[in-house]
N, C-alpha and C. Protein backbone atom coordinates (compact mmCIF):
# COMPACT_ATOMS: atom_id res chain seq x y z
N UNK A 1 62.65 74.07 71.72
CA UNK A 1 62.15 72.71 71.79
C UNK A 1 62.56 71.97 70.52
N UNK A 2 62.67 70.90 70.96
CA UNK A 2 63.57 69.74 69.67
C UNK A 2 62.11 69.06 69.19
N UNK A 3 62.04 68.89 68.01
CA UNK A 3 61.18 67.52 67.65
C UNK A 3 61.73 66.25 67.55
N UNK A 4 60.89 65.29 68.58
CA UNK A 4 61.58 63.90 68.78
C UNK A 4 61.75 63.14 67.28
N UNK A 5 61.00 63.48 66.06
CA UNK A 5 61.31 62.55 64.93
C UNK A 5 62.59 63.21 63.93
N UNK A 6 62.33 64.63 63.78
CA UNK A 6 63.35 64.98 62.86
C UNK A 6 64.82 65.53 63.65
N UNK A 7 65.07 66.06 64.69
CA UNK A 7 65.75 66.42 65.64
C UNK A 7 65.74 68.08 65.33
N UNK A 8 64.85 68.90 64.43
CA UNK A 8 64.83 70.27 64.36
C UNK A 8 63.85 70.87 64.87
N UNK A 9 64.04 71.97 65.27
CA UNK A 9 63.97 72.78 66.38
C UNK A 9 62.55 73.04 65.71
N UNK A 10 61.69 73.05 66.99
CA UNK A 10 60.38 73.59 66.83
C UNK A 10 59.93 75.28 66.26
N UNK A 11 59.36 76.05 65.80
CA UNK A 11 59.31 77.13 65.66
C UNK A 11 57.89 77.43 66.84
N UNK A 12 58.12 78.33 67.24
CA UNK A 12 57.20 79.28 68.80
C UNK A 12 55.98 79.21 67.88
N UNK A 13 54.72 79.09 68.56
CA UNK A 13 53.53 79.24 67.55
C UNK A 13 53.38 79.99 68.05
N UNK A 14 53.04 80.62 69.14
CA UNK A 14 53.19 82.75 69.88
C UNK A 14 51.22 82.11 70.30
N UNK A 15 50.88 83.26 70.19
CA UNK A 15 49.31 83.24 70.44
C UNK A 15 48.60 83.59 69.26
N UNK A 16 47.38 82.71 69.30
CA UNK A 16 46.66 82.29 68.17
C UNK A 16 45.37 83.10 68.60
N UNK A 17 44.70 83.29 67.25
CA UNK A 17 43.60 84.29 67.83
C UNK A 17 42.19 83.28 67.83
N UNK A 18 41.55 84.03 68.75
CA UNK A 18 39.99 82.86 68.73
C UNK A 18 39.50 82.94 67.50
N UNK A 19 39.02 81.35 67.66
CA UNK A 19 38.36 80.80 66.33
C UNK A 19 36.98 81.26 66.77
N UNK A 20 36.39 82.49 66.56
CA UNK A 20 34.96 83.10 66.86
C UNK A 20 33.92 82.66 65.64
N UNK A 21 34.33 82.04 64.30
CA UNK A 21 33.44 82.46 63.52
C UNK A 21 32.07 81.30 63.57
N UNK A 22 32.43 80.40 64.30
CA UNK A 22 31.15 79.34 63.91
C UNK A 22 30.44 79.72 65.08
N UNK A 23 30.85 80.48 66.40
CA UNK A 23 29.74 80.56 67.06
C UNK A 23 28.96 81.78 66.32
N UNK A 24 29.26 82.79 65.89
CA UNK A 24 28.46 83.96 65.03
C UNK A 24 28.18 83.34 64.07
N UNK A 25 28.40 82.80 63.54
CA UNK A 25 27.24 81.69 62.09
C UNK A 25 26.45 81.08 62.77
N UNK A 26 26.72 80.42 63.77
CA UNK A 26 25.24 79.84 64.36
C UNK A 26 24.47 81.16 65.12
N UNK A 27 24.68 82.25 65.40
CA UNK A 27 24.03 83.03 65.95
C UNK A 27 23.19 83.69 64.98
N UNK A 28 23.92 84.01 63.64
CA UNK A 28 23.39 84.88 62.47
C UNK A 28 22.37 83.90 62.13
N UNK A 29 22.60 82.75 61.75
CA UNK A 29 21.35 81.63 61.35
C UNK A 29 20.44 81.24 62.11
N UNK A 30 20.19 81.04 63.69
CA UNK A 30 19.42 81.28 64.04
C UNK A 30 18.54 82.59 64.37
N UNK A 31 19.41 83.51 63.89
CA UNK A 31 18.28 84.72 63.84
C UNK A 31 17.76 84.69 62.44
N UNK A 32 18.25 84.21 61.24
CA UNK A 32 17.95 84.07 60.10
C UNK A 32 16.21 83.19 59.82
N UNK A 33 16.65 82.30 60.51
CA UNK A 33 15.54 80.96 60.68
C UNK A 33 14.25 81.66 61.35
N UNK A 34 14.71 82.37 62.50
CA UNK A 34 13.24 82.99 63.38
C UNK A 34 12.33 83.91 62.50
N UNK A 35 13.66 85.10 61.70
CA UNK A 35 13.26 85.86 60.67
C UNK A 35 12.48 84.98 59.50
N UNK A 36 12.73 84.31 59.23
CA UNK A 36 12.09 83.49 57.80
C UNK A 36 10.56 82.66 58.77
N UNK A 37 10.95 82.54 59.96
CA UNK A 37 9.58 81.69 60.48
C UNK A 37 8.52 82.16 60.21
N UNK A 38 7.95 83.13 60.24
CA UNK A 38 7.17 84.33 60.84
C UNK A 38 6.42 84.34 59.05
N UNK A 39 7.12 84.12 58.03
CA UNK A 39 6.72 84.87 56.83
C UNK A 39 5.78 83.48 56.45
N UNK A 40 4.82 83.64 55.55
CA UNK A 40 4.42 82.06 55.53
C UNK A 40 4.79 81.67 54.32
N UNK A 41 4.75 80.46 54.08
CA UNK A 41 5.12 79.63 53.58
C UNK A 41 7.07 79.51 53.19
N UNK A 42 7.36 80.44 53.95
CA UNK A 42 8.49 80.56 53.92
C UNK A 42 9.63 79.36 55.23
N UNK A 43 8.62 78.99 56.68
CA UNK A 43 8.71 78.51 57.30
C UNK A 43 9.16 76.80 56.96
N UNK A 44 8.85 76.16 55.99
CA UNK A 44 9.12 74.85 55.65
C UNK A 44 10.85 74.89 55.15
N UNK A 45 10.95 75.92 54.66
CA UNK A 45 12.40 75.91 53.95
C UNK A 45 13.49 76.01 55.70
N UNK A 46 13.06 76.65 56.70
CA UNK A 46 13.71 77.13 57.32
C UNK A 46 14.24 76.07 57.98
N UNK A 47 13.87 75.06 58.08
CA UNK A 47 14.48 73.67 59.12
C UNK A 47 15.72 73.91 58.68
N UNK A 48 16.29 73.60 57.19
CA UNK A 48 17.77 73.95 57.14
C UNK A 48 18.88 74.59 57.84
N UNK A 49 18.02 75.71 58.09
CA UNK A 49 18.67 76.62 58.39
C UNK A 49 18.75 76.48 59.90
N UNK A 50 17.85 76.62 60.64
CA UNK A 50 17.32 76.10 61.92
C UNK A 50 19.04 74.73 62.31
N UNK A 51 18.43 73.97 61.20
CA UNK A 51 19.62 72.53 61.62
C UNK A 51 20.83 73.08 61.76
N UNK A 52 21.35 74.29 60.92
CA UNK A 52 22.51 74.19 60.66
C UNK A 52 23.03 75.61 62.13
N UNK A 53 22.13 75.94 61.93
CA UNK A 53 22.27 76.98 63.91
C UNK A 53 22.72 75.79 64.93
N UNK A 54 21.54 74.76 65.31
CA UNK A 54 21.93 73.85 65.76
C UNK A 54 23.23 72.92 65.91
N UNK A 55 23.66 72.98 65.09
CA UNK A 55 24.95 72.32 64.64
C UNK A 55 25.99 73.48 64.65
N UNK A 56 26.34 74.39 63.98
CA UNK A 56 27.17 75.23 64.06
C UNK A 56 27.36 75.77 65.85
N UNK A 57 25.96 76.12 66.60
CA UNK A 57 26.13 75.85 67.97
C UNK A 57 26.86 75.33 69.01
N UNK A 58 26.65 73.81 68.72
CA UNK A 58 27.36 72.71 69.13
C UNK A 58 28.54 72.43 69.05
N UNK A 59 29.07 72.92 67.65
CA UNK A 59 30.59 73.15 67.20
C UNK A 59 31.29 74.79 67.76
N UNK A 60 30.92 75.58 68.10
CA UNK A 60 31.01 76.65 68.84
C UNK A 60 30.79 76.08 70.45
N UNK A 61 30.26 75.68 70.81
CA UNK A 61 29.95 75.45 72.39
C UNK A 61 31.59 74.68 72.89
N UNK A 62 31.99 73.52 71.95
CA UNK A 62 32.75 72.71 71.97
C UNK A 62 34.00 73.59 72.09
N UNK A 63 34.32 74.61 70.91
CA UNK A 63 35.40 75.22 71.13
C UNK A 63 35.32 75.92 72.20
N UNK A 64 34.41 77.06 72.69
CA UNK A 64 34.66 77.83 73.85
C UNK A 64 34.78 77.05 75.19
N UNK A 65 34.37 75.54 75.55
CA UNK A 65 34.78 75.05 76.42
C UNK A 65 36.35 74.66 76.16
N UNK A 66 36.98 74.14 75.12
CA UNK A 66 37.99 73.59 74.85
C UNK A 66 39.54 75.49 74.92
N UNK A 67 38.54 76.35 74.71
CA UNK A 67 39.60 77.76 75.11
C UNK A 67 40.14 77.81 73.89
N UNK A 68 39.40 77.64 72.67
CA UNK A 68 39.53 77.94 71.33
C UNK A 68 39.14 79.02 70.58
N UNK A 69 38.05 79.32 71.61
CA UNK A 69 37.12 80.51 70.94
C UNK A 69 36.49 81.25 72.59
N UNK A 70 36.32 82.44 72.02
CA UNK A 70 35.94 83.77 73.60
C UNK A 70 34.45 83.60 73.27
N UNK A 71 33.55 83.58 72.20
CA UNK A 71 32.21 83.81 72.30
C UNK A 71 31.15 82.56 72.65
N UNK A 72 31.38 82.16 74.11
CA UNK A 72 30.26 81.24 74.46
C UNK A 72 28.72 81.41 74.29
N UNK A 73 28.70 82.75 74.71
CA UNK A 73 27.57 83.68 74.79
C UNK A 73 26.72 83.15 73.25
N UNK A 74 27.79 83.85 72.28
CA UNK A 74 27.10 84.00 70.70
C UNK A 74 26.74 82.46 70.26
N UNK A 75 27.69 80.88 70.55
CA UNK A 75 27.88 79.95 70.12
C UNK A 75 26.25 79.08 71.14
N UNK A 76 25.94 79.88 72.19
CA UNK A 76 24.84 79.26 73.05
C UNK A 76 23.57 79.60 72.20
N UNK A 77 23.96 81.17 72.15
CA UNK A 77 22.74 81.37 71.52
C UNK A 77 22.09 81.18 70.40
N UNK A 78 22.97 80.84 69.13
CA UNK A 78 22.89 80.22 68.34
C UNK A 78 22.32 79.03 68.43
N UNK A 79 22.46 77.67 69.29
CA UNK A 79 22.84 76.70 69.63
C UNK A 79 20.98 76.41 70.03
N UNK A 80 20.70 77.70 71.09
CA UNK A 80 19.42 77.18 71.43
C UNK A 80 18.24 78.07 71.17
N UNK A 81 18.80 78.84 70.17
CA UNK A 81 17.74 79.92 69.13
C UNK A 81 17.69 78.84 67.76
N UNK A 82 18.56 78.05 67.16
CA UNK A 82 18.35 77.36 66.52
C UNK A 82 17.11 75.57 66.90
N UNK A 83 17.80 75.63 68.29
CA UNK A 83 16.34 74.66 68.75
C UNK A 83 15.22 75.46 68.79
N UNK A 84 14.99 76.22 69.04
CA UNK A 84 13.66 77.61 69.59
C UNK A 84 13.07 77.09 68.40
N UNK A 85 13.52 77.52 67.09
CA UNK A 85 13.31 77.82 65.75
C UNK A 85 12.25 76.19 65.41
N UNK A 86 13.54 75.60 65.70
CA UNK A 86 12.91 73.88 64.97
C UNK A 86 11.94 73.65 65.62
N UNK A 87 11.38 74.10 67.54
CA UNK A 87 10.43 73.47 68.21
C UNK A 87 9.33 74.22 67.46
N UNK A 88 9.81 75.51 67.36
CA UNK A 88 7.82 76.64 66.89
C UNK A 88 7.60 76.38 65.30
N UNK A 89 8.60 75.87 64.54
CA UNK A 89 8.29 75.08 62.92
C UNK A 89 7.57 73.92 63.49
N UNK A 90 7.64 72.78 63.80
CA UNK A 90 7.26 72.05 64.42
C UNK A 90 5.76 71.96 64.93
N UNK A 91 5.59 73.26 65.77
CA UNK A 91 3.98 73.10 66.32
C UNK A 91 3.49 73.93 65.41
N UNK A 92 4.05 74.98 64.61
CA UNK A 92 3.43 75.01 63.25
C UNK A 92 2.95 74.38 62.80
N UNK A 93 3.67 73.73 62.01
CA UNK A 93 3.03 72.27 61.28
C UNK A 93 2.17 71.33 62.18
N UNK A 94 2.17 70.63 62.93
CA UNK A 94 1.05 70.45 63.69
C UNK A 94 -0.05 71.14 63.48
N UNK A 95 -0.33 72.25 64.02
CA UNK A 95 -1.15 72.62 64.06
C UNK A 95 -1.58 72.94 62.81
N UNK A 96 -1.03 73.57 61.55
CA UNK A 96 -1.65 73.51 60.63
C UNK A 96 -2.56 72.51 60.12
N UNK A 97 -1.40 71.01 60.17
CA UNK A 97 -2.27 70.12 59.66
C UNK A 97 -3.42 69.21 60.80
N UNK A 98 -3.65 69.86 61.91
CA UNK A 98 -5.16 69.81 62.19
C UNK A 98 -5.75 69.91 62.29
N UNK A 99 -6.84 69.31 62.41
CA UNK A 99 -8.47 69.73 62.21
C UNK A 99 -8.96 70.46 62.50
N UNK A 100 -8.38 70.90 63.92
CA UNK A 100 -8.90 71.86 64.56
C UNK A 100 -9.77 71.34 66.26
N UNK A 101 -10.01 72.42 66.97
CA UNK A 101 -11.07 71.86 67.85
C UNK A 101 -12.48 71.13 67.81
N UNK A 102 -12.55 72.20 66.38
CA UNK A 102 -14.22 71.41 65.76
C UNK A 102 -14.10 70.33 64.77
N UNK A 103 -13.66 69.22 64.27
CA UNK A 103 -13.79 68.74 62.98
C UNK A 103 -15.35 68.39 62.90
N UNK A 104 -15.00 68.77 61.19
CA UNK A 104 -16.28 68.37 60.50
C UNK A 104 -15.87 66.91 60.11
N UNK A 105 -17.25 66.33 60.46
CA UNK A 105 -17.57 65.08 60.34
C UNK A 105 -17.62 64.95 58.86
């Protein structure tokens, strides 16, 4: 194959190997985030982490539809173990900061 601007010959790019690593970073971090939930006061720090499952997810989901990457599986689970994470921080906090069923007047 010619390149239309310089007129030299293309070199074969052959087969490229899957880009696997952001769906296993979002998988490792959302197991990271669940692990840190559980401990207390350790749970406030974890949104970070939580966000960045979320996101690394999303960027994994994108490639394995696009046939960039083989691990849909790891890039899902990441993706919605990192939401899991942010919804039960979430009613954590809630619930911590209320009153309760009984408030004292």
């Amino acid at each position: 194959m010619i390149d239309p601007f310089t007129d030299a010959p293309i070199p074969p790019r052959g087969d490229r190997p899957p880009e696997n690593g952001i769906g296993t970073t979002a998988l490792v971090l959302a197991l990271i985030a669940f692990a840190f939930l559980w401990l207390p006061m350790l749970y406030l720090f974890t949104w970070p982490v939580a966000l960045l499952a979320v996101v690394f997810g999303a960027i994994g989901l994108n490639r394995a539809r696009t046939g960039l990457a083989t691990n849909r599986s790891a890039a899902a689970g990441g993706f919605f173990g990192g939401l899991g994470a942010l919804v039960v921080m979430a009613l954590w906090v809630i619930i911590s900061l209320s009153n309760g069923p009984f408030p004292s007047t």
